[in-house]
C-alpha atoms as a PDB file:
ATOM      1  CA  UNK A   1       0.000   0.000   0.000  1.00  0.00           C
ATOM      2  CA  UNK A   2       1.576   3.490  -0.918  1.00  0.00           C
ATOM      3  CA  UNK A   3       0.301   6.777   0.906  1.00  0.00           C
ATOM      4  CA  UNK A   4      -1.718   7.925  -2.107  1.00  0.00           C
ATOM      5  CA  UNK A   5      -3.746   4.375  -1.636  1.00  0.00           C
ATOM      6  CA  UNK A   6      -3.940   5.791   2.020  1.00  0.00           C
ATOM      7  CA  UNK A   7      -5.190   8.905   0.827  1.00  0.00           C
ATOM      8  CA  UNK A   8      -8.214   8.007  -1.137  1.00  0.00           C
ATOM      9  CA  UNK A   9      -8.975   4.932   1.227  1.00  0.00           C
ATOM     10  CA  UNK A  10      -8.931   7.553   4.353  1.00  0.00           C
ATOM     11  CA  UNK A  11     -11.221  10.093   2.128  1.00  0.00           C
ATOM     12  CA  UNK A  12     -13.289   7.479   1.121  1.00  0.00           C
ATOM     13  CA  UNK A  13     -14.203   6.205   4.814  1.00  0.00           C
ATOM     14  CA  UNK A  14     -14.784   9.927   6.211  1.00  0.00           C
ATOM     15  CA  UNK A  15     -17.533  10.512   3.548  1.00  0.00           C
ATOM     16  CA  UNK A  16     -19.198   6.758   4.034  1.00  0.00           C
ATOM     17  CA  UNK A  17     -18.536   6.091   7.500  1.00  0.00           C
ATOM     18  CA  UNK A  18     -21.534   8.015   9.218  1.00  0.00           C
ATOM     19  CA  UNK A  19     -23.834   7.337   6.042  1.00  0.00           C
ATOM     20  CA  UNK A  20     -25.974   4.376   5.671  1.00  0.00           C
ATOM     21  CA  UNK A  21     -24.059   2.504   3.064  1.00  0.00           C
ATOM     22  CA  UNK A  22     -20.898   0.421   4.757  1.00  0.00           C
ATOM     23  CA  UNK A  23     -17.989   2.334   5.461  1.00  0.00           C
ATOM     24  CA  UNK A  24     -16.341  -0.790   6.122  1.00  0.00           C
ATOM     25  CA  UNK A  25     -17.707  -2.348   2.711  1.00  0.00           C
ATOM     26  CA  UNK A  26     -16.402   0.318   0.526  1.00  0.00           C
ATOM     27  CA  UNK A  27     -12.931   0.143   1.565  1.00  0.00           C
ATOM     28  CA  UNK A  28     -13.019  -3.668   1.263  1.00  0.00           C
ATOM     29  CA  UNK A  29     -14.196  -2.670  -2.581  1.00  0.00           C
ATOM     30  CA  UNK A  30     -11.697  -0.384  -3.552  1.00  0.00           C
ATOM     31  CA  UNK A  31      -8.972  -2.229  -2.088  1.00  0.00           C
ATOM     32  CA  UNK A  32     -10.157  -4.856  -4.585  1.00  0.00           C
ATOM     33  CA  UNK A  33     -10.225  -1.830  -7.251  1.00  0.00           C
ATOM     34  CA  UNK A  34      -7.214  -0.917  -5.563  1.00  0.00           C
ATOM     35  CA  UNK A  35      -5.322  -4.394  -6.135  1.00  0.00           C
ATOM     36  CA  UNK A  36      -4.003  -4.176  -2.589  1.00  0.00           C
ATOM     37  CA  UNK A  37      -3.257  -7.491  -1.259  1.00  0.00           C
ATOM     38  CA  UNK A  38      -5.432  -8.816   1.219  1.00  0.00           C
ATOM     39  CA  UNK A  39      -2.797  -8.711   4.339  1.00  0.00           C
ATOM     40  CA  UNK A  40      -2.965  -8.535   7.442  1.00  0.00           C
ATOM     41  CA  UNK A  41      -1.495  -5.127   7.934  1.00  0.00           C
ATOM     42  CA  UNK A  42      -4.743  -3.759   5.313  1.00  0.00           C
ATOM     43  CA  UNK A  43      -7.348  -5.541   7.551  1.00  0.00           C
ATOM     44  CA  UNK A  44      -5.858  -3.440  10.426  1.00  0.00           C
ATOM     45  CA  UNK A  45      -5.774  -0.645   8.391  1.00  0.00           C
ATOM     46  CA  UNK A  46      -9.585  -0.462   7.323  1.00  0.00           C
ATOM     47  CA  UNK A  47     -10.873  -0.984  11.192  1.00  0.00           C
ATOM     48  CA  UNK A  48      -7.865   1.458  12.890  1.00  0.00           C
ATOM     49  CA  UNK A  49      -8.802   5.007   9.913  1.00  0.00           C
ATOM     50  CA  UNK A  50     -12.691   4.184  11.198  1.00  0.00           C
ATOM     51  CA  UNK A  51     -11.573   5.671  14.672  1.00  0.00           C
ATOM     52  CA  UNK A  52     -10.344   8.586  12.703  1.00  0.00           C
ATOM     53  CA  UNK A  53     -13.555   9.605  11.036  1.00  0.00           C
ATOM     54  CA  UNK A  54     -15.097   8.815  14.676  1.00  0.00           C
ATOM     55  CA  UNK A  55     -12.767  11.495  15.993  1.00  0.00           C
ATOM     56  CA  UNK A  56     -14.685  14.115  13.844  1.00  0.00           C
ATOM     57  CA  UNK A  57     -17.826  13.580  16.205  1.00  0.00           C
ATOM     58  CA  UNK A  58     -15.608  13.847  19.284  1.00  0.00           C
ATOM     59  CA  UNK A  59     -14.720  17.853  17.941  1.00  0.00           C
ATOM     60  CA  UNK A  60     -18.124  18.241  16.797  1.00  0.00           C
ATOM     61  CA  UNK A  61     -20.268  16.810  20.351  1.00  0.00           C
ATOM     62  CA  UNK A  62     -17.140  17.109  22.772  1.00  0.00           C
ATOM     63  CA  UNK A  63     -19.968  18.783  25.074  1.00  0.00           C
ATOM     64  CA  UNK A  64     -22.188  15.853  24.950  1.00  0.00           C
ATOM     65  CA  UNK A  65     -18.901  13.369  26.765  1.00  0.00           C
ATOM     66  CA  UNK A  66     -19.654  15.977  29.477  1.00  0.00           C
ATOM     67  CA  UNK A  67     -22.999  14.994  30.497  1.00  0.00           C
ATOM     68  CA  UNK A  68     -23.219  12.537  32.699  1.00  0.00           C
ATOM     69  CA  UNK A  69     -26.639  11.029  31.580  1.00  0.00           C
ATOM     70  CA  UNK A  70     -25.648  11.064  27.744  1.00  0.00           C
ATOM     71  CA  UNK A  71     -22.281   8.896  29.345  1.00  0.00           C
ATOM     72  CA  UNK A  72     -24.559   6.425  30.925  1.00  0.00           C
ATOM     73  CA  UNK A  73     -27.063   6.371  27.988  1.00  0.00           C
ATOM     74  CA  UNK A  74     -23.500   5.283  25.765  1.00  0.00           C
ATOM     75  CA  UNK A  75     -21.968   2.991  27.900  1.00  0.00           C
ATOM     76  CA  UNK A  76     -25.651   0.816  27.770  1.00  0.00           C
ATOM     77  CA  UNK A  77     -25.655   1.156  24.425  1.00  0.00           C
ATOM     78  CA  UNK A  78     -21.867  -0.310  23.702  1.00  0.00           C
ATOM     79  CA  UNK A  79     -22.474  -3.473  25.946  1.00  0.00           C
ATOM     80  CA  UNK A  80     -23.977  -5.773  23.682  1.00  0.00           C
ATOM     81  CA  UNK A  81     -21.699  -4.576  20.808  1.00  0.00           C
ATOM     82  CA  UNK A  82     -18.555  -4.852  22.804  1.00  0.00           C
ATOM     83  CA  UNK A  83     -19.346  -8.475  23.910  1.00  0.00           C
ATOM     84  CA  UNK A  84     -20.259  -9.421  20.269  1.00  0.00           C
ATOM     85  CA  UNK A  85     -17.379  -7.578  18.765  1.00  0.00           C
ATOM     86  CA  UNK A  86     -14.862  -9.208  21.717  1.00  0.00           C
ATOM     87  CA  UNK A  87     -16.313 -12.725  21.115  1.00  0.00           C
ATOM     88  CA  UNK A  88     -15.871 -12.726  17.245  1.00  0.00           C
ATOM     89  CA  UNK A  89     -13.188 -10.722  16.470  1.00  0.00           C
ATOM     90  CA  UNK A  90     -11.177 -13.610  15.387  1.00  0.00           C
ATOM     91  CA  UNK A  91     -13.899 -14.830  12.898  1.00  0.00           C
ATOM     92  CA  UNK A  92     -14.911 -11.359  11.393  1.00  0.00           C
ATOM     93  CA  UNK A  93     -11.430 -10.530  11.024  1.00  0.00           C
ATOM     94  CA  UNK A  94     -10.132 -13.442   9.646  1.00  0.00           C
ATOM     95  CA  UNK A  95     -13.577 -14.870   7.578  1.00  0.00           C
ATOM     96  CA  UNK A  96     -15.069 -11.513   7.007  1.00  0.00           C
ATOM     97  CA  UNK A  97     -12.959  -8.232   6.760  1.00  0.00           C
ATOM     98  CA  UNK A  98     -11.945  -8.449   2.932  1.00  0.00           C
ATOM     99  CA  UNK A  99     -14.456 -10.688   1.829  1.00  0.00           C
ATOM    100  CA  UNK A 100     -15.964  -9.626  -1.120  1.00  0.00           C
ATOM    101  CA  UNK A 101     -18.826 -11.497  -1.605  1.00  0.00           C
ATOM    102  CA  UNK A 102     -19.979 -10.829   2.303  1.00  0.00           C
ATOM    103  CA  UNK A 103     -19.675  -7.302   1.475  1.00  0.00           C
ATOM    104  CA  UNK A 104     -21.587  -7.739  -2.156  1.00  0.00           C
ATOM    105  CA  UNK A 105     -24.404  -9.512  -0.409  1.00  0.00           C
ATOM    106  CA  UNK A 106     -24.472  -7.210   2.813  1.00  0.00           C
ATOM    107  CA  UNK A 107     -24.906  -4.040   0.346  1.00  0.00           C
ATOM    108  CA  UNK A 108     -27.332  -5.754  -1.712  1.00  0.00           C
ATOM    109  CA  UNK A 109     -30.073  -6.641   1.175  1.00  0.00           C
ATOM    110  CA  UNK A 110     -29.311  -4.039   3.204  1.00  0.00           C
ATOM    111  CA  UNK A 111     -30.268  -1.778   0.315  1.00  0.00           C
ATOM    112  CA  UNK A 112     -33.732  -3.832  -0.268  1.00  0.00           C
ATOM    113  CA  UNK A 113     -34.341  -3.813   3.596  1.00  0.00           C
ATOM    114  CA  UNK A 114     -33.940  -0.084   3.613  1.00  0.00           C
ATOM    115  CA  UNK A 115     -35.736   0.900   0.535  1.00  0.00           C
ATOM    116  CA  UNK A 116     -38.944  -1.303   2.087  1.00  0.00           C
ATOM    117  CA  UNK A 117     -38.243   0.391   5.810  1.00  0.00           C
ATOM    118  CA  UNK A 118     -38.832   3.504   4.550  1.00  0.00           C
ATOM    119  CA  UNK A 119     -41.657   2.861   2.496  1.00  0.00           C
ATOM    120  CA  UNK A 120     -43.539   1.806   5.466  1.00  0.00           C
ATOM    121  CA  UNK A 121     -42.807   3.568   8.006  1.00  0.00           C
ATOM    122  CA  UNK A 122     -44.051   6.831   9.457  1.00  0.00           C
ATOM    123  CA  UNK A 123     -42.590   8.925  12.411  1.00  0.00           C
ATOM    124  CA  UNK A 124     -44.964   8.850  15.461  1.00  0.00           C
ATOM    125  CA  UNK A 125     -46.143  12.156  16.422  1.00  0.00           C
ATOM    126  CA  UNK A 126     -44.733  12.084  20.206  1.00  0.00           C
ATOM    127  CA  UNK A 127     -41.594  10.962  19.416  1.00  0.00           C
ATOM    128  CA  UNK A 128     -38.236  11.641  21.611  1.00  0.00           C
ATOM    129  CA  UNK A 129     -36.386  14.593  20.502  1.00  0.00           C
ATOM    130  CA  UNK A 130     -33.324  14.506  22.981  1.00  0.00           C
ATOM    131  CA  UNK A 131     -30.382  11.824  23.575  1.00  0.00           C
ATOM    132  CA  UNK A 132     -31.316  12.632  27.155  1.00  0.00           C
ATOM    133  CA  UNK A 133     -34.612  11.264  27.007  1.00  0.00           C
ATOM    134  CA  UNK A 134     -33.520   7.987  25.258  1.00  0.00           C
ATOM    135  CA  UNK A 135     -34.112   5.144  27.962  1.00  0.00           C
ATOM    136  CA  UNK A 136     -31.375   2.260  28.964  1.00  0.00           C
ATOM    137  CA  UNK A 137     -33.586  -0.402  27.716  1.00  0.00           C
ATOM    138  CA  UNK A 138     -33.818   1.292  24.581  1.00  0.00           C
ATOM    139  CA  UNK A 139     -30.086   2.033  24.313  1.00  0.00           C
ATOM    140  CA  UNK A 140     -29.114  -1.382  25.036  1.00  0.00           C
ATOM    141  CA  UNK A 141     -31.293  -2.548  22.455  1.00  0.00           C
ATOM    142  CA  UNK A 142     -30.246   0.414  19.416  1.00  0.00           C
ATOM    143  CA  UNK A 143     -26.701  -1.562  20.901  1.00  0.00           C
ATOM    144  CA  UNK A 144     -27.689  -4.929  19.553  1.00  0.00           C
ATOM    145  CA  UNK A 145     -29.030  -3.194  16.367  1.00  0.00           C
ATOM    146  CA  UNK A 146     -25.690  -1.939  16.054  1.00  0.00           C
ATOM    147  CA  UNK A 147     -23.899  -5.432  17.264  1.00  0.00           C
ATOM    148  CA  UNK A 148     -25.224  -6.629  13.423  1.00  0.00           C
ATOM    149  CA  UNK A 149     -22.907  -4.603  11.895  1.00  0.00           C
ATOM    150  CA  UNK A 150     -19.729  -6.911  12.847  1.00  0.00           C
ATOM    151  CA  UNK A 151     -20.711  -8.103   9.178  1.00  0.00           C
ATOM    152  CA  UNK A 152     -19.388  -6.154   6.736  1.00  0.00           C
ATOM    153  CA  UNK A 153     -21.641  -4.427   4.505  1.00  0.00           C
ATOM    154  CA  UNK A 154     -24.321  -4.053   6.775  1.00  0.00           C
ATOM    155  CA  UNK A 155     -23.571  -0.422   7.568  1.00  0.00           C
ATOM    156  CA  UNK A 156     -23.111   0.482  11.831  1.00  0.00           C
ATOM    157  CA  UNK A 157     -24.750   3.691  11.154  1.00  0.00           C
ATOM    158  CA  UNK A 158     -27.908   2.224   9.115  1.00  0.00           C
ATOM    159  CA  UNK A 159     -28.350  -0.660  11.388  1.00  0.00           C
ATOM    160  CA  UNK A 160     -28.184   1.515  14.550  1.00  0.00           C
ATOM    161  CA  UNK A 161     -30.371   4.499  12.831  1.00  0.00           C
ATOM    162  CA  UNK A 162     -33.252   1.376  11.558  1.00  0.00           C
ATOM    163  CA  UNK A 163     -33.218   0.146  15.323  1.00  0.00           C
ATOM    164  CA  UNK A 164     -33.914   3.916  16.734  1.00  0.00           C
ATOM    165  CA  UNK A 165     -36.768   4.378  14.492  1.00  0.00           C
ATOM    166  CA  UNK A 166     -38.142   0.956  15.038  1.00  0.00           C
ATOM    167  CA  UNK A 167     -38.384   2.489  19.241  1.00  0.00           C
ATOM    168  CA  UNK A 168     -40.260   5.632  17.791  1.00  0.00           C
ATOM    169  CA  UNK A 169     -37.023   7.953  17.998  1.00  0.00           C
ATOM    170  CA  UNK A 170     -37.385  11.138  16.137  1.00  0.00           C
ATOM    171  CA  UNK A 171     -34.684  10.185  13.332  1.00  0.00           C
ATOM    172  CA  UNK A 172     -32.153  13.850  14.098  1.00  0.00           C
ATOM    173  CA  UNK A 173     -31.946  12.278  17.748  1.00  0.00           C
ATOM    174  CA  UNK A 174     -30.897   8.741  16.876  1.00  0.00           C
ATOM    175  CA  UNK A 175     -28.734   9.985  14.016  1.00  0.00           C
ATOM    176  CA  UNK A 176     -26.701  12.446  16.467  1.00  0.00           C
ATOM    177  CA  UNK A 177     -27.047   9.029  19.284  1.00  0.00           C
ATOM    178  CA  UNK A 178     -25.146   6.782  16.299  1.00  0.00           C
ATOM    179  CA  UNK A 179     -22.712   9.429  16.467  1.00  0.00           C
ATOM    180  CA  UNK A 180     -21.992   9.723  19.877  1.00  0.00           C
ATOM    181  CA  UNK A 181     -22.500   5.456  20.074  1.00  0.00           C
ATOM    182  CA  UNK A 182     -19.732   4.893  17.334  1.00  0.00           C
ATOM    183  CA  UNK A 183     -17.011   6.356  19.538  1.00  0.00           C
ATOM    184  CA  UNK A 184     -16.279   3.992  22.160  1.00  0.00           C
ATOM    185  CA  UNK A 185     -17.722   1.126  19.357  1.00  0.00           C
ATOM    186  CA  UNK A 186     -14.545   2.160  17.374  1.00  0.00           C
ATOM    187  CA  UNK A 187     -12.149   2.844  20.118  1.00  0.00           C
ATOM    188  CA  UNK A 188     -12.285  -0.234  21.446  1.00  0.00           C
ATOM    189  CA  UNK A 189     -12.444  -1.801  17.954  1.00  0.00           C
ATOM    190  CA  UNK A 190      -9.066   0.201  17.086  1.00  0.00           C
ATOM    191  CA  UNK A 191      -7.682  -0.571  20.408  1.00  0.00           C
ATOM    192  CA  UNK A 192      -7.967  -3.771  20.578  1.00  0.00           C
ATOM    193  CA  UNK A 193      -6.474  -4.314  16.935  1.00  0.00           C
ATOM    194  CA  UNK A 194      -3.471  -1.968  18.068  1.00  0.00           C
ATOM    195  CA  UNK A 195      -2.894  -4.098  20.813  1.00  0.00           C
ATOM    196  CA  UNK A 196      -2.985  -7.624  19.003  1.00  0.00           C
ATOM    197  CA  UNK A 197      -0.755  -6.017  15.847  1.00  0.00           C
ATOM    198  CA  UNK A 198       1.347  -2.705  16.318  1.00  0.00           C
ATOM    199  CA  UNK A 199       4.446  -4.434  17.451  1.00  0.00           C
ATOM    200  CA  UNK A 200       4.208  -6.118  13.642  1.00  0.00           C
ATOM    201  CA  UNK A 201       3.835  -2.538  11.901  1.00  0.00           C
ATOM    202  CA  UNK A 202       6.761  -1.089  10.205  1.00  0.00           C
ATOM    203  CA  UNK A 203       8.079   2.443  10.225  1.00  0.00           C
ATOM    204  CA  UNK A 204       6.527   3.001   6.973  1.00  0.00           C
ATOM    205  CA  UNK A 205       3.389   1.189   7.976  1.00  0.00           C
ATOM    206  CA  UNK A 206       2.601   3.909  10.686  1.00  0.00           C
ATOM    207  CA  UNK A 207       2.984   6.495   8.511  1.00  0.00           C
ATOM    208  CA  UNK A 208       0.744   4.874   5.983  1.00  0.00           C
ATOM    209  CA  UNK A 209      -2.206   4.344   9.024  1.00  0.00           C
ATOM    210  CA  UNK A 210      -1.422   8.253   9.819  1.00  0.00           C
ATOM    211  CA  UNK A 211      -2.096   9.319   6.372  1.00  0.00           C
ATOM    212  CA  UNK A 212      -5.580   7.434   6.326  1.00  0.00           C
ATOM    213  CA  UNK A 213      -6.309   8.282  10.080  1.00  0.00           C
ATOM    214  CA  UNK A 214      -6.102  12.037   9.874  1.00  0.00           C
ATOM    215  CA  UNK A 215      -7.667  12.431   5.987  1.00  0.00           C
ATOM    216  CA  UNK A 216     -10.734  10.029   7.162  1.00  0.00           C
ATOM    217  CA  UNK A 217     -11.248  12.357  10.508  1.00  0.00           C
ATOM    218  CA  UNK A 218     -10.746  15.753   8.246  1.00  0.00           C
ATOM    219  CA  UNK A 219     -13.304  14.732   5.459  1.00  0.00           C
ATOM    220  CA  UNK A 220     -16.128  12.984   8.174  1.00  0.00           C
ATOM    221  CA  UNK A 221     -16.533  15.993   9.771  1.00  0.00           C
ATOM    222  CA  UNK A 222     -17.817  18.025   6.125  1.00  0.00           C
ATOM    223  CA  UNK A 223     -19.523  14.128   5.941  1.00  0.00           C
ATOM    224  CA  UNK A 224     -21.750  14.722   9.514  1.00  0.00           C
ATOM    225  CA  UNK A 225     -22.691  17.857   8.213  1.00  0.00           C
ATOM    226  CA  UNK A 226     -23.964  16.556   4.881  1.00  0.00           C
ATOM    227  CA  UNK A 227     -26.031  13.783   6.776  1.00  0.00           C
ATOM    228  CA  UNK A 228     -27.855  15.794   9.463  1.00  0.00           C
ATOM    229  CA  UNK A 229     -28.671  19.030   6.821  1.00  0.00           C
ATOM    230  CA  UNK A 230     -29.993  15.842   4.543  1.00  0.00           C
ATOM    231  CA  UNK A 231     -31.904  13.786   7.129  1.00  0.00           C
ATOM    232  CA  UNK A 232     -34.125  17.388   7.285  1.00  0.00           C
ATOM    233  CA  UNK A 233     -35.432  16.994   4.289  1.00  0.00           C
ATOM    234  CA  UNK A 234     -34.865  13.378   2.775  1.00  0.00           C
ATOM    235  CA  UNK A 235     -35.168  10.107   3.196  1.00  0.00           C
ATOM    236  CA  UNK A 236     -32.670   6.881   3.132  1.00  0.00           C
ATOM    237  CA  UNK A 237     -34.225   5.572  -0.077  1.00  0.00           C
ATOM    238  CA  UNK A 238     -31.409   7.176  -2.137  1.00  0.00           C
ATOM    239  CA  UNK A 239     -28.962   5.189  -0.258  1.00  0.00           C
ATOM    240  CA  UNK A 240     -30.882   2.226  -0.661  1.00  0.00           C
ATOM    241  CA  UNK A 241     -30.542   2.287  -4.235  1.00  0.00           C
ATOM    242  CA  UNK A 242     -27.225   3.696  -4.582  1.00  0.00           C
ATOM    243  CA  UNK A 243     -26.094   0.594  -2.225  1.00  0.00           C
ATOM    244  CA  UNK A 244     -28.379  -1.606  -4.831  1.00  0.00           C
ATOM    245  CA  UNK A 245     -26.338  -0.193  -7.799  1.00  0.00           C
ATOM    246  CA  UNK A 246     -22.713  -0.608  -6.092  1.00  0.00           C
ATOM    247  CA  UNK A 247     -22.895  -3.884  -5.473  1.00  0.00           C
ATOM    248  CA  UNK A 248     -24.579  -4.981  -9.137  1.00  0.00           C
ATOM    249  CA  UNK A 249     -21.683  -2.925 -10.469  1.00  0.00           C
ATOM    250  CA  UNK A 250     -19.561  -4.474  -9.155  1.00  0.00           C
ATOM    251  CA  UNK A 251     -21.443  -8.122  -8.866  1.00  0.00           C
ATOM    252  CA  UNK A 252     -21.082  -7.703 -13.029  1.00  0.00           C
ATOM    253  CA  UNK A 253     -18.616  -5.767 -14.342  1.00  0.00           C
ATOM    254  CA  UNK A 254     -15.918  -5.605 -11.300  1.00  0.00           C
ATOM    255  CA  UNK A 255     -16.116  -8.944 -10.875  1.00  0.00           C
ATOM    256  CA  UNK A 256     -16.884 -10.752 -13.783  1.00  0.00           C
END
């Protein structure tokens, strides 16, 4: 991998990592489009620059890590995804994390599942309009929504948004809650995959995981913008599709 591959792969998962399409999934794609071999070190790579698009919603909510409540509300939340992600870490990354056809497939459904979700459903009237007012049981639960996404493809942000507006969330609060839920998600995804590999990471390697780390965070934060000035006016049918078209696109003329 060369820094420019950094480069677009860190650009690429700042403007999909908050939107309902598979951050995750599109850099297992383009490192396909990319030719980078499927190593170790590029498996590391695509879960570690996911922590640096997270970091965006750390400079844009640092306020909310101050409130105690909101803290509490998070912590729930990351409990069933942190037991799930502990136990199969092994399998997802070894099985999973640059497997194209899991991603093809993920994209695919997903894209069907949300195109029918939003056809059907309609925002209560009293719905909750504050992170505050979000209940354990019903952070724990947007937790296990967000759990499914261990498969790539499936999208952390869709998944988790889908499961708050199954509970009758008003869909600005459980957009800014996926936010705020994604950072400790990906810190202790990161984390953990720092401590199993950096003592294997060249000199050159570092600076290659810098380069997509700090373009990812710089480009998510313009990408958080884009999602909650869209979510005010729009739907996730376009995303549907779109995730539809990727993966016949690349089903039939990437792949074939």
């Amino acid at each position: 991998m060369t820094f420019f591959d950094a480069l677009i792969l860190g650009i690429v998962e700042g403007i999909t990592e908050f939107l309902p399409i598979s951050s995750t999934g599109h850099l297992i794609l383009l490192s396909k489009f990319l030719e980078l071999s499927n190593t170790s070190f590029l498996k590391s790579f695509e879960i570690i620059i996911q922590f640096g698009a997270i970091m965006s919603v750390i400079v844009l909510y640092w306020k909310s890590f101050l409130n105690t409540k909101i803290l509490k509300k998070l912590a729930v939340g990351f409990i069933p995804t942190g037991l799930i992600g502990l136990t199969f870490y092994t399998i997802v990354k070894t099985y999973f994390i640059g497997n194209e056809s899991v991603v093809l497939w993920s994209l695919f459904l997903g894209g069907i599942l949300l195109i029918i979700f939003e056809f059907f459903y309609k925002e209560p009237e009293n719905v909750s309009n504050s992170i505050e007012t979000i209940s354990y049981k019903h952070s724990f639960i947007i937790g296990l929504f967000q759990s499914v996404a261990i498969v790539p493809g499936i999208s952390r942000s869709g998944a988790t948004i889908i499961g708050g507006l199954l509970l009758g969330l008003k869909r600005k609060t459980i957009v800014e809650f996926s936010f705020l839920l994604a950072v400790p998600t990906m810190l202790a995804a990161s984390g953990l995959d720092l401590v199993k590999n950096v003592g294997s990471f060249s000199t050159d390697q570092i600076g290659i995981l810098s380069v997509g780390f700090f373009s990812a965070f710089l480009v998510a934060l313009v990408s958080i913008k884009f999602l909650l000035s869209f979510i005010q006016k729009s739907n996730f049918i376009p995303f549907g599709v779109y995730r539809i078209i990727l993966a016949l696109i690349f089903w039939f003329v990437i792949f074939s």
